[in-house]
N, C-alpha and C. Protein backbone atom coordinates (compact mmCIF):
# COMPACT_ATOMS: atom_id res chain seq x y z
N UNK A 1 54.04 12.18 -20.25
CA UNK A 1 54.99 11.27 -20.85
C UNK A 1 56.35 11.94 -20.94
N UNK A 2 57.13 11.37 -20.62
CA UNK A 2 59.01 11.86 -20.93
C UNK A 2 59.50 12.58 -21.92
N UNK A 3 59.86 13.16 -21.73
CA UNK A 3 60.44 13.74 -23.25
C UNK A 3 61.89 12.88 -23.59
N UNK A 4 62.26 11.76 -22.42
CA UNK A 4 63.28 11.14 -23.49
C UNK A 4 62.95 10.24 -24.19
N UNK A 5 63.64 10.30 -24.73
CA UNK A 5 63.37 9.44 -26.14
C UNK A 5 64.13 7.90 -25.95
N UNK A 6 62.82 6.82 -26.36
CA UNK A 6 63.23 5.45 -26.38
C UNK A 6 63.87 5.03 -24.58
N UNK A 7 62.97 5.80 -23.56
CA UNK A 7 62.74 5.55 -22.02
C UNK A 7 61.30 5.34 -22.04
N UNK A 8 60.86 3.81 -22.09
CA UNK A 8 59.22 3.83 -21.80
C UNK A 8 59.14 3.61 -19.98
N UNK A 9 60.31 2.71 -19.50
CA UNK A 9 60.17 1.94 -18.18
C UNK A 9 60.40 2.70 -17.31
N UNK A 10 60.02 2.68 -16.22
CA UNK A 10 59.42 3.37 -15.12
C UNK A 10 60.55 2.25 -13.81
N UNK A 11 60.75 3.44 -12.89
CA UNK A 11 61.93 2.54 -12.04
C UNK A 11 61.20 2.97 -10.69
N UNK A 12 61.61 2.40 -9.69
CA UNK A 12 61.30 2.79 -8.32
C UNK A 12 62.58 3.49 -7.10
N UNK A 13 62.61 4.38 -7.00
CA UNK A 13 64.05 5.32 -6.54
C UNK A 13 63.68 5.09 -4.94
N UNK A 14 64.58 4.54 -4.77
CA UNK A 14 64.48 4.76 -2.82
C UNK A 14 66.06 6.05 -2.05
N UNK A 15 65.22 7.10 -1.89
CA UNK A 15 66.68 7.84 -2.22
C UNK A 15 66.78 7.16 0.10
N UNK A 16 68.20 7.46 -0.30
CA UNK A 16 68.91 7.62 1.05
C UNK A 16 67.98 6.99 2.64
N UNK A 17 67.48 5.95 2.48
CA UNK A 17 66.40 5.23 3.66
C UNK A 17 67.51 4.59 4.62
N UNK A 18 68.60 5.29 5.18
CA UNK A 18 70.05 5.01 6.22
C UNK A 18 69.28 5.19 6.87
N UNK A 19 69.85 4.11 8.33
CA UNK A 19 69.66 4.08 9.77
C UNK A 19 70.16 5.81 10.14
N UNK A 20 71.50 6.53 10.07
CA UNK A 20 71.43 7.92 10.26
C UNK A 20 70.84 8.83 9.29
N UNK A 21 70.48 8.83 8.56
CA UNK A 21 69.64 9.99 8.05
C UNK A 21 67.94 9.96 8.37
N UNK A 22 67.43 8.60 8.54
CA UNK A 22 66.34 8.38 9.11
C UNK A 22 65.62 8.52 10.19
N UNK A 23 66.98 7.95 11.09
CA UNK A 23 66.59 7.70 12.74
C UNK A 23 65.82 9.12 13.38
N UNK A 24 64.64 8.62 14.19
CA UNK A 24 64.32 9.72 14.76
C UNK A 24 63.30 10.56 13.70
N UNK A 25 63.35 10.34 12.39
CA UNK A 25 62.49 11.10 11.68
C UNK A 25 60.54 10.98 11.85
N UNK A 26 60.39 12.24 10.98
CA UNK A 26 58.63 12.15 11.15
C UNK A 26 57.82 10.73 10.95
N UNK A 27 57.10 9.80 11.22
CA UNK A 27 56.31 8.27 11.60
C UNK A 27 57.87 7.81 10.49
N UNK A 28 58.84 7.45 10.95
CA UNK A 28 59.53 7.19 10.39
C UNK A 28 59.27 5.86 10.06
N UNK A 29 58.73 4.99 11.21
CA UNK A 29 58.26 3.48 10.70
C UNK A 29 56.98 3.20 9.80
N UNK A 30 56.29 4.27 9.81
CA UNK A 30 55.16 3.80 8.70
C UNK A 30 55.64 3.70 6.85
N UNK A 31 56.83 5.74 7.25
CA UNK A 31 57.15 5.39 5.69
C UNK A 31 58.02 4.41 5.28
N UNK A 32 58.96 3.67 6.21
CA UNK A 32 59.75 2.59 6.03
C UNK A 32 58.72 1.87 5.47
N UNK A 33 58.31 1.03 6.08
CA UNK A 33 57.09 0.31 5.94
C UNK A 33 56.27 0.54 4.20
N UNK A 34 56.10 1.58 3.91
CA UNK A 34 55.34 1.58 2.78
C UNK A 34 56.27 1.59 1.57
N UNK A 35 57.66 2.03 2.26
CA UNK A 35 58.72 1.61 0.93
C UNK A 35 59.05 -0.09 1.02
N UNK A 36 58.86 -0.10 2.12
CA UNK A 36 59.29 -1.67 1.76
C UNK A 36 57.87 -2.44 1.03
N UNK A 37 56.62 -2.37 1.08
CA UNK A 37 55.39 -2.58 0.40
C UNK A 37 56.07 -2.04 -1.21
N UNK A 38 56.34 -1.06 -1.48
CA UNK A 38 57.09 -0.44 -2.54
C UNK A 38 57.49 -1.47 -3.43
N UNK A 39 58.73 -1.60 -2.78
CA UNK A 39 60.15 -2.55 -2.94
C UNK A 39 59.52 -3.78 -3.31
N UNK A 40 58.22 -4.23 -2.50
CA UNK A 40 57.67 -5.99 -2.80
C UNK A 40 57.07 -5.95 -4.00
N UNK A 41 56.61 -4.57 -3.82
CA UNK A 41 55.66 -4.84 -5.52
C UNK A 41 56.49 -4.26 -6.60
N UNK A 42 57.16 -3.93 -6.83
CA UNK A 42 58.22 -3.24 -7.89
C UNK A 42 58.53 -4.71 -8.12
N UNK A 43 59.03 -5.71 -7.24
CA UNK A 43 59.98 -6.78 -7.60
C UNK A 43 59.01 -7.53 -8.65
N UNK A 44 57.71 -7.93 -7.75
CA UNK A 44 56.90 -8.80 -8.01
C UNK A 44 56.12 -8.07 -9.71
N UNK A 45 56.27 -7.08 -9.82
CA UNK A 45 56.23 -6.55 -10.97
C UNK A 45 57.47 -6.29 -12.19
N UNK A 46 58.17 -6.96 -11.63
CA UNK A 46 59.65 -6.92 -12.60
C UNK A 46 59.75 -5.71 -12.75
N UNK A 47 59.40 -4.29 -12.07
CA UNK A 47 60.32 -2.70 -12.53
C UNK A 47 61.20 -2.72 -11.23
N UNK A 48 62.21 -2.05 -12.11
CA UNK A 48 63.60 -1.52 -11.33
C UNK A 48 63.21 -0.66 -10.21
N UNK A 49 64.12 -1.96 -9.07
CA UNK A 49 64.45 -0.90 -8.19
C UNK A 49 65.90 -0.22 -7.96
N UNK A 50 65.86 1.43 -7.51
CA UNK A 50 67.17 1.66 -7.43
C UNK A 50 67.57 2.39 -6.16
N UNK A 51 68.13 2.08 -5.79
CA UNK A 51 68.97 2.32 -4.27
C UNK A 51 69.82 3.55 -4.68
N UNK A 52 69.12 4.55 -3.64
CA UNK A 52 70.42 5.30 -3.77
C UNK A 52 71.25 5.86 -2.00
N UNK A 53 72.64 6.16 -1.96
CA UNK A 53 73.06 6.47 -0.45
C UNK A 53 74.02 7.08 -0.48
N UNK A 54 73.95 7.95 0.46
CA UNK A 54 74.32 9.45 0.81
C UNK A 54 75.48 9.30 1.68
N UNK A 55 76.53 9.67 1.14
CA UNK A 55 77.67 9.99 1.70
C UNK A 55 78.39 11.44 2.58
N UNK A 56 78.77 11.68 3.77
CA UNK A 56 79.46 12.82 3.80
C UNK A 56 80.58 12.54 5.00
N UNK A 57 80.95 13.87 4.87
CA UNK A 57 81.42 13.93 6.38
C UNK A 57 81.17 13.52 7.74
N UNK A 58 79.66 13.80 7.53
CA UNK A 58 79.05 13.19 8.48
C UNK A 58 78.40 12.10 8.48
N UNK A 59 78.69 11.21 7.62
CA UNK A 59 77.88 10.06 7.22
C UNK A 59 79.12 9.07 6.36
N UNK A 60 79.60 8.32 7.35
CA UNK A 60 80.69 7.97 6.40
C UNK A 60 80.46 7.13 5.85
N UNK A 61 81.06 6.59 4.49
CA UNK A 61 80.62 5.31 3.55
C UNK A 61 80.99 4.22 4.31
N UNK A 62 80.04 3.31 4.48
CA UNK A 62 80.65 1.92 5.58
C UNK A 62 80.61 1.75 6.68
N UNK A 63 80.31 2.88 6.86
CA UNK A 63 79.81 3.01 8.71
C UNK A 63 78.25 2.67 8.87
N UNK A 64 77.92 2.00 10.11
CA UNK A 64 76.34 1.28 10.59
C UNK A 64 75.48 2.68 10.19
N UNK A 65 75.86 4.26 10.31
CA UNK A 65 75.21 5.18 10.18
C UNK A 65 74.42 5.22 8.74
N UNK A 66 75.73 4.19 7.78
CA UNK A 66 75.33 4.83 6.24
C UNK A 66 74.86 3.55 5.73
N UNK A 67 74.58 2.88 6.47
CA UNK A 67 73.81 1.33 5.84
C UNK A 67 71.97 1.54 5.54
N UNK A 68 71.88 1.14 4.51
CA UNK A 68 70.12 1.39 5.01
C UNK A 68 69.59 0.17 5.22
N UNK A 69 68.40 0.93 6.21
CA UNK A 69 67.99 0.76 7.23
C UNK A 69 67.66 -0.82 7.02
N UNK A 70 67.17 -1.69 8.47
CA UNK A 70 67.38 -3.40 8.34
C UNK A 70 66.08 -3.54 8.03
N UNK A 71 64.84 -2.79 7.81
CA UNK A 71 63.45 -3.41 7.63
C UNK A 71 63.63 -3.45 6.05
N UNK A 72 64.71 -2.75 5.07
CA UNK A 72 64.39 -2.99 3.53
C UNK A 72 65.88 -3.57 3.70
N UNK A 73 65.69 -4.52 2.46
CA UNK A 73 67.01 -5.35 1.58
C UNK A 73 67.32 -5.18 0.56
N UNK A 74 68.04 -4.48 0.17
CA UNK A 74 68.41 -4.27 -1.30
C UNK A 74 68.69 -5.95 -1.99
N UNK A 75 68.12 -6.38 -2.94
CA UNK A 75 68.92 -7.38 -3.41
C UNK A 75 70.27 -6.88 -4.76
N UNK A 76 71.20 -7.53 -4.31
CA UNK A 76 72.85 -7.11 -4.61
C UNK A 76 72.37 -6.99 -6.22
N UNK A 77 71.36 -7.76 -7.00
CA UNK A 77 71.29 -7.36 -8.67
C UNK A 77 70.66 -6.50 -8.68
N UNK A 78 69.80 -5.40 -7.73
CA UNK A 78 69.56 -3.70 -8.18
C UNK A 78 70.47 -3.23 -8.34
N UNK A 79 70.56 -2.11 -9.18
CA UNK A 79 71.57 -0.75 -8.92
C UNK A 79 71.38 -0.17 -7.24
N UNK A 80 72.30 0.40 -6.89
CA UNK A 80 72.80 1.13 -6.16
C UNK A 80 74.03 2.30 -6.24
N UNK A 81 73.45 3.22 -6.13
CA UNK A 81 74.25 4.83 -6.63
C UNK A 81 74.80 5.22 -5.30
N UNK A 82 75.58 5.86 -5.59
CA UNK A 82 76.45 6.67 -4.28
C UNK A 82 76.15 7.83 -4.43
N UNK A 83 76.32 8.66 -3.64
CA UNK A 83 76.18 10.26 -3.60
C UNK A 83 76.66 10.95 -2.57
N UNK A 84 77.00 12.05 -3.07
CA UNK A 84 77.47 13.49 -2.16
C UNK A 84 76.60 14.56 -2.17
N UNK A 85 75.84 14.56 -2.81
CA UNK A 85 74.96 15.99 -2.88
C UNK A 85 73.63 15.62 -2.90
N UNK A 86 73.22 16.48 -2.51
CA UNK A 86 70.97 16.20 -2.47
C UNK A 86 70.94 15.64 -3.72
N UNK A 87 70.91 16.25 -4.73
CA UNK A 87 70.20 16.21 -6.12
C UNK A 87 71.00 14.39 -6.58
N UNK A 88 70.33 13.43 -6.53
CA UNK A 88 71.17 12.18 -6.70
C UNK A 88 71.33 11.87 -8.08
N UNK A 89 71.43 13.35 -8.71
CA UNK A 89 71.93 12.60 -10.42
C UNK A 89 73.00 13.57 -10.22
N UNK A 90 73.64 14.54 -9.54
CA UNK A 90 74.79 14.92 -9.43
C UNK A 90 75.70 14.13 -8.99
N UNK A 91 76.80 14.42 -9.77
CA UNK A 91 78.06 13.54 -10.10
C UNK A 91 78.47 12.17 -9.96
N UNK A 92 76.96 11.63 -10.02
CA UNK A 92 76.53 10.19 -9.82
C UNK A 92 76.51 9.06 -11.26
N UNK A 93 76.15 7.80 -10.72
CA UNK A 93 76.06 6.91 -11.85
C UNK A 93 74.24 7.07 -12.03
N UNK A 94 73.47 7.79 -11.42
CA UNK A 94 72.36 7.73 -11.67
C UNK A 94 71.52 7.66 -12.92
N UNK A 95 72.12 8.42 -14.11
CA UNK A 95 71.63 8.52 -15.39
C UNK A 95 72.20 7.33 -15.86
N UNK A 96 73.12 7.10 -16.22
CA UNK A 96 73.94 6.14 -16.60
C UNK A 96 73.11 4.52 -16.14
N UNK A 97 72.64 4.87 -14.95
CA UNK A 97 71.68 3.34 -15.16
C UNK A 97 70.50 3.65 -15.48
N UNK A 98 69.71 4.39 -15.27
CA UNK A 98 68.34 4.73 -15.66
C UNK A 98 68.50 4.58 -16.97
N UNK A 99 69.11 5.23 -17.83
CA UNK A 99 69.34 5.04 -19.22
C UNK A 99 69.20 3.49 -19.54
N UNK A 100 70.43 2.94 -18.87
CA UNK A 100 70.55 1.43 -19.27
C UNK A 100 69.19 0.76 -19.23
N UNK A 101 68.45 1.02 -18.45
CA UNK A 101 67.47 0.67 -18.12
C UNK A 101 66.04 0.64 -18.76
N UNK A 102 66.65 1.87 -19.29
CA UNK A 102 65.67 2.50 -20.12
C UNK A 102 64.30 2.70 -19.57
N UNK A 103 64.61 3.61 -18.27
CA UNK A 103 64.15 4.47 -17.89
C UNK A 103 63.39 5.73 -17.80
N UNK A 104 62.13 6.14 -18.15
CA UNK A 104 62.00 7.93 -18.24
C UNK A 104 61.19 8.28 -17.51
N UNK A 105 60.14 7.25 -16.33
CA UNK A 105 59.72 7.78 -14.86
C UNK A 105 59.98 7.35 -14.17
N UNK A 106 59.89 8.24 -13.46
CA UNK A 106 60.58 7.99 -11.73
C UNK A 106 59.11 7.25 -10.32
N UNK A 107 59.31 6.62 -9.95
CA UNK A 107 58.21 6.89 -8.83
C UNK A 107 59.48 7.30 -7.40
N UNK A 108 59.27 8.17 -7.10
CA UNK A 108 60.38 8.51 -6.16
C UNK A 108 59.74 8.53 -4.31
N UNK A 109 60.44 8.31 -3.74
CA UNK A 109 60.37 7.76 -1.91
C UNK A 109 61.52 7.88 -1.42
N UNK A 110 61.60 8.38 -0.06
CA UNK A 110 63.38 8.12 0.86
C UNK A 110 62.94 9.31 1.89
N UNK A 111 64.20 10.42 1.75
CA UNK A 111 64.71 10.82 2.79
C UNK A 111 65.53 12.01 2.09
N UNK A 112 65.90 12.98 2.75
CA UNK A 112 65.13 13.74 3.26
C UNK A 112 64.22 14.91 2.92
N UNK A 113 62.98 15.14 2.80
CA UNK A 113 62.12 15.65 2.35
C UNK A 113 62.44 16.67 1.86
N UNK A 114 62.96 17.54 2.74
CA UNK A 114 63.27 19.10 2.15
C UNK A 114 65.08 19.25 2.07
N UNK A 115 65.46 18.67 1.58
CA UNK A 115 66.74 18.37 1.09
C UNK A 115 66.70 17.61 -0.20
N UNK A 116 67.37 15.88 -0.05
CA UNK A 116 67.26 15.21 -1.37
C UNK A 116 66.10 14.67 -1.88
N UNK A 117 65.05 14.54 -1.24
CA UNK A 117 63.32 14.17 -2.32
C UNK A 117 63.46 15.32 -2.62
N UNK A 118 63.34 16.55 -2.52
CA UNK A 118 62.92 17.69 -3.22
C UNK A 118 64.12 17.82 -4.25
N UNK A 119 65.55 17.99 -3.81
CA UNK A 119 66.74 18.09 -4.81
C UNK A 119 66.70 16.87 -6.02
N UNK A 120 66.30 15.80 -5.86
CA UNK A 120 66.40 14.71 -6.73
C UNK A 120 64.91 14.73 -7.85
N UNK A 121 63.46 15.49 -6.94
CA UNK A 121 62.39 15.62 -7.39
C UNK A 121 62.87 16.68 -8.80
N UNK A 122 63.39 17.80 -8.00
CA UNK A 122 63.76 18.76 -9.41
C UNK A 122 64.52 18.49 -10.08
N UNK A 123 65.52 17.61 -9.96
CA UNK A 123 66.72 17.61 -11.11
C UNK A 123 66.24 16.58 -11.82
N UNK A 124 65.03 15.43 -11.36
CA UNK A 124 64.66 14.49 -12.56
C UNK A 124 63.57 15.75 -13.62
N UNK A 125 63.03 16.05 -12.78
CA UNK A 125 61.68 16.83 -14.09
C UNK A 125 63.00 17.87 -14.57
N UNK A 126 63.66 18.62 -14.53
CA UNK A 126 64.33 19.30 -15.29
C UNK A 126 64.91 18.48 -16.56
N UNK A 127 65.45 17.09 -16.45
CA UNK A 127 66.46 16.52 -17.23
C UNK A 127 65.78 15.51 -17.95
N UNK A 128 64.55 15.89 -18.14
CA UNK A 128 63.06 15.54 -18.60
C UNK A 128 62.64 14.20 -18.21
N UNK A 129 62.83 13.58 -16.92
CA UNK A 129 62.07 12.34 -16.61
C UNK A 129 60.37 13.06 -15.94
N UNK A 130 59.55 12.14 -16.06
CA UNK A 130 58.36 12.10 -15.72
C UNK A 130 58.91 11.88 -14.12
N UNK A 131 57.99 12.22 -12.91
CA UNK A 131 58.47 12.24 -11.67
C UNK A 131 57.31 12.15 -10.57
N UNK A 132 57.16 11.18 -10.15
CA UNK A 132 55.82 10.75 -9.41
C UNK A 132 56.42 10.59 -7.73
N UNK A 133 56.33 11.28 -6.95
CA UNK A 133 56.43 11.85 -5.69
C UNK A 133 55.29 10.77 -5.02
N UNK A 134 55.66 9.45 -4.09
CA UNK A 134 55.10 8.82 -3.23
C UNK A 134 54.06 9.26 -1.64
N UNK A 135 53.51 10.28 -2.09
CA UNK A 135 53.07 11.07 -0.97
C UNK A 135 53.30 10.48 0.74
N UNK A 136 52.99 9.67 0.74
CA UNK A 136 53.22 8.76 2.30
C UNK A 136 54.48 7.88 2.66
N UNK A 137 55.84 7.89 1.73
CA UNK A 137 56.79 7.40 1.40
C UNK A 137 58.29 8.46 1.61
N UNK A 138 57.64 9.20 2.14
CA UNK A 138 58.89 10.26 2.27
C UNK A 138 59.01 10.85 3.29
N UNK A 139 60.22 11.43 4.34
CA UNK A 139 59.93 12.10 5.67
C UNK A 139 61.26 12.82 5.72
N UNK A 140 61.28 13.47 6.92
CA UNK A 140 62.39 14.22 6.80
C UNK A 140 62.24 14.68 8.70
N UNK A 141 63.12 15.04 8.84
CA UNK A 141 63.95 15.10 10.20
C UNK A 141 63.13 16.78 10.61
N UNK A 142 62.76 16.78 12.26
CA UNK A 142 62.80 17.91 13.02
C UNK A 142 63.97 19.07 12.68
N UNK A 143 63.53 20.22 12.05
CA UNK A 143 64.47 21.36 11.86
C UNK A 143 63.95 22.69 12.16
N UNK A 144 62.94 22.24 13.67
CA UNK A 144 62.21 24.07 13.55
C UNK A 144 63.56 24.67 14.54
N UNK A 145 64.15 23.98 15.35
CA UNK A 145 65.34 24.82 15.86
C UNK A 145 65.83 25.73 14.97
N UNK A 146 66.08 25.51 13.57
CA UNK A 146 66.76 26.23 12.94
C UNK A 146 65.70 27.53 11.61
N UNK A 147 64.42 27.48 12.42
CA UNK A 147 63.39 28.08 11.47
C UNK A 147 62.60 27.12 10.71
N UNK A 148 62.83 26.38 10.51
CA UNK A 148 61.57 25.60 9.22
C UNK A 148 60.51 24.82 10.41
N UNK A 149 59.35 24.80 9.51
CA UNK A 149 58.38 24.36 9.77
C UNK A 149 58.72 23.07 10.34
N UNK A 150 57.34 22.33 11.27
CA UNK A 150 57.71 21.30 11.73
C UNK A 150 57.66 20.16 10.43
N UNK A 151 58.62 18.63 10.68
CA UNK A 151 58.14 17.90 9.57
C UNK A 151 57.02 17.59 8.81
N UNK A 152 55.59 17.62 9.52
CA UNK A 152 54.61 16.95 9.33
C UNK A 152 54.45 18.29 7.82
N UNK A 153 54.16 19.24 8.28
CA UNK A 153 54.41 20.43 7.41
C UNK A 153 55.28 20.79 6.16
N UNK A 154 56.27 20.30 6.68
CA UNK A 154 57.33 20.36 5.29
C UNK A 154 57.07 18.88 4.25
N UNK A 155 56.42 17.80 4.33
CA UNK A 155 55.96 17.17 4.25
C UNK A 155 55.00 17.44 3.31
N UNK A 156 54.13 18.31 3.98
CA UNK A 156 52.48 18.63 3.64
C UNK A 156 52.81 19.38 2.18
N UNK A 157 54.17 20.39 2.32
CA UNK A 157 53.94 21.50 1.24
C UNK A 157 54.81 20.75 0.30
N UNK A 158 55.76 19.61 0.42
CA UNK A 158 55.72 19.43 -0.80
C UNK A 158 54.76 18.31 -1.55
N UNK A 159 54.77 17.71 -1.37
CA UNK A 159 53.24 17.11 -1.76
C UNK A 159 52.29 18.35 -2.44
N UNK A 160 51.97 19.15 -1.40
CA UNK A 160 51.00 19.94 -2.44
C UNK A 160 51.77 20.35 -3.50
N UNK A 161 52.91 21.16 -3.31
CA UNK A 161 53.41 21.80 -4.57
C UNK A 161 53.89 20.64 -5.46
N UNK A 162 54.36 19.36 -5.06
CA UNK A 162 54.58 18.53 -6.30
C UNK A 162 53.15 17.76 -7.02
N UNK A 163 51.92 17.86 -6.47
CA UNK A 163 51.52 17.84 -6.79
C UNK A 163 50.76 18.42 -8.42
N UNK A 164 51.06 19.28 -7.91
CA UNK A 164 50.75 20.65 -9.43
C UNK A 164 51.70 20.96 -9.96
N UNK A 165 52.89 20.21 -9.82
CA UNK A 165 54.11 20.26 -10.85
C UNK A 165 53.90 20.09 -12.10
N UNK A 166 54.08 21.45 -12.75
CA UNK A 166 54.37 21.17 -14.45
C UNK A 166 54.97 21.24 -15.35
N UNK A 167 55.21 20.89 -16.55
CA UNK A 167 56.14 21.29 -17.27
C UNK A 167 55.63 20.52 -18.82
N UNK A 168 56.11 21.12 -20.04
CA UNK A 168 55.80 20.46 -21.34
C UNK A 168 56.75 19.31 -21.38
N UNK A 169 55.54 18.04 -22.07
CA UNK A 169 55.96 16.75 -22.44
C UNK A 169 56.26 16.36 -21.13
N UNK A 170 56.43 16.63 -19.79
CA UNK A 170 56.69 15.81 -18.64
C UNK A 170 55.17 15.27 -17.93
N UNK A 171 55.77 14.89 -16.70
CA UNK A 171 54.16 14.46 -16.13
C UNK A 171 54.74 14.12 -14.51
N UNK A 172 54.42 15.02 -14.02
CA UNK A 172 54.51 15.16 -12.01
C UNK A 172 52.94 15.05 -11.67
N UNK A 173 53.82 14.88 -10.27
CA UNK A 173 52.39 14.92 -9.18
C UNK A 173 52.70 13.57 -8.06
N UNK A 174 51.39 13.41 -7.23
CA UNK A 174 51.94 12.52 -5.86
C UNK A 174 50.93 11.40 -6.40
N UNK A 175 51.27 10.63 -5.09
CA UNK A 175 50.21 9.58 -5.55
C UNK A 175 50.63 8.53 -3.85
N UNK A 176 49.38 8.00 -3.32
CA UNK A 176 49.62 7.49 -1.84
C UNK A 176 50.10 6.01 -2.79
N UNK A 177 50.86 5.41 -1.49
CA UNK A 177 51.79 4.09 -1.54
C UNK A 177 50.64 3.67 -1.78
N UNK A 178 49.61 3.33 -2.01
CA UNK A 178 48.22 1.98 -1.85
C UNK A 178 47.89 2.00 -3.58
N UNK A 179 48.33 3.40 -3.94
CA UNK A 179 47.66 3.49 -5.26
C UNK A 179 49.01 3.63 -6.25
N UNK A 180 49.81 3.38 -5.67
CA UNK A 180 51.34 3.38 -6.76
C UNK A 180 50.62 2.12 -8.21
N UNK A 181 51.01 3.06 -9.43
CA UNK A 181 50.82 1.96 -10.61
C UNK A 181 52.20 2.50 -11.53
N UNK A 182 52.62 1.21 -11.35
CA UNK A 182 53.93 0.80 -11.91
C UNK A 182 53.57 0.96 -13.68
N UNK A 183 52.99 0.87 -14.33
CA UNK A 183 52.40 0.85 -15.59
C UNK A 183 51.93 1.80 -16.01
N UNK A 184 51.27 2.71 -15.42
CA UNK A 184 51.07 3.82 -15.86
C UNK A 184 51.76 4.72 -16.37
């Protein structure tokens, strides 16, 4: 359970699911696919969904690169956060709606695995939200050119390690898209 106080509701985070940060990634169409299953049942369950999208240099705001992707639809009354950095509660409106929301778990899904799911995974359990990691909902881009493991792998280890994530008064771990409970 959360350690914030007067956050019972539970939101659904789709970090960064852009046509360029996606394209080309590990079964990139299955995890689309299970966020958008996500997205149907969050609605059909009245919990928040929240959009979040990644801005840079290389990703400019408004460009076809930084749109996400055409198999999910944001409808225009979710939130939607902007961002510059992995961790999507840095220098963002991210708290600021979760709060409103009244918010204190996360079920979290997007892009990219070993960048912002992992940066956004730690900065919610630090800032005491509960943080539930979509095991089959997350992927991340080919980077053994540069040393890291292949995706399927980087993938694999965080899942395990978020799995056994702990901490007092919080509550981590994964859970496959089939068995997501919004209520719990």
């Amino acid at each position: 359970m959360t350690t914030l106080e007067n956050r019972p509701n539970t939101a659904l985070l789709v970090i960064d699911v852009q046509n360029g940060v996606v394209t080309g990634n590990h079964e990139r169409d299955a995890v689309v696919a299970n966020i958008g299953s996500l997205v149907e049942k969050a609605r059909r369950e009245q919990i928040p969904v929240v959009w979040v999208q990644h801005s840079d240099e290389g990703l400019a705001k408004g460009s076809e690169d930084w749109e996400i992707v055409p198999e999910l639809a944001p409808d225009e009354a979710e939130p939607n956060v902007q961002k510059n950095y992995g961790d999507s509660f840095e220098d963002t409106t991210l708290e600021t709606v979760l709060s409103g929301l009244g918010v204190g778990r996360l079920v979290v899904t997007g892009a990219q695995t070993d960048a912002c799911i992992r940066s956004t995974l730690h900065g919610a359990f630090a800032r005491g939200y509960d943080a539930i990691l979509v095991s089959d909902a997350h992927t991340t881009e080919d980077q053994t050119e540069w040393g890291a493991p292949p995706p399927g792998q980087v993938i694999a280890h965080t899942n395990l390690y978020w799995k056994y994530q702990t901490a007092p008064g919080r509550t981590a771990g994964t859970v496959e898209t089939g068995d997501v409970d919004f209520a719990s």
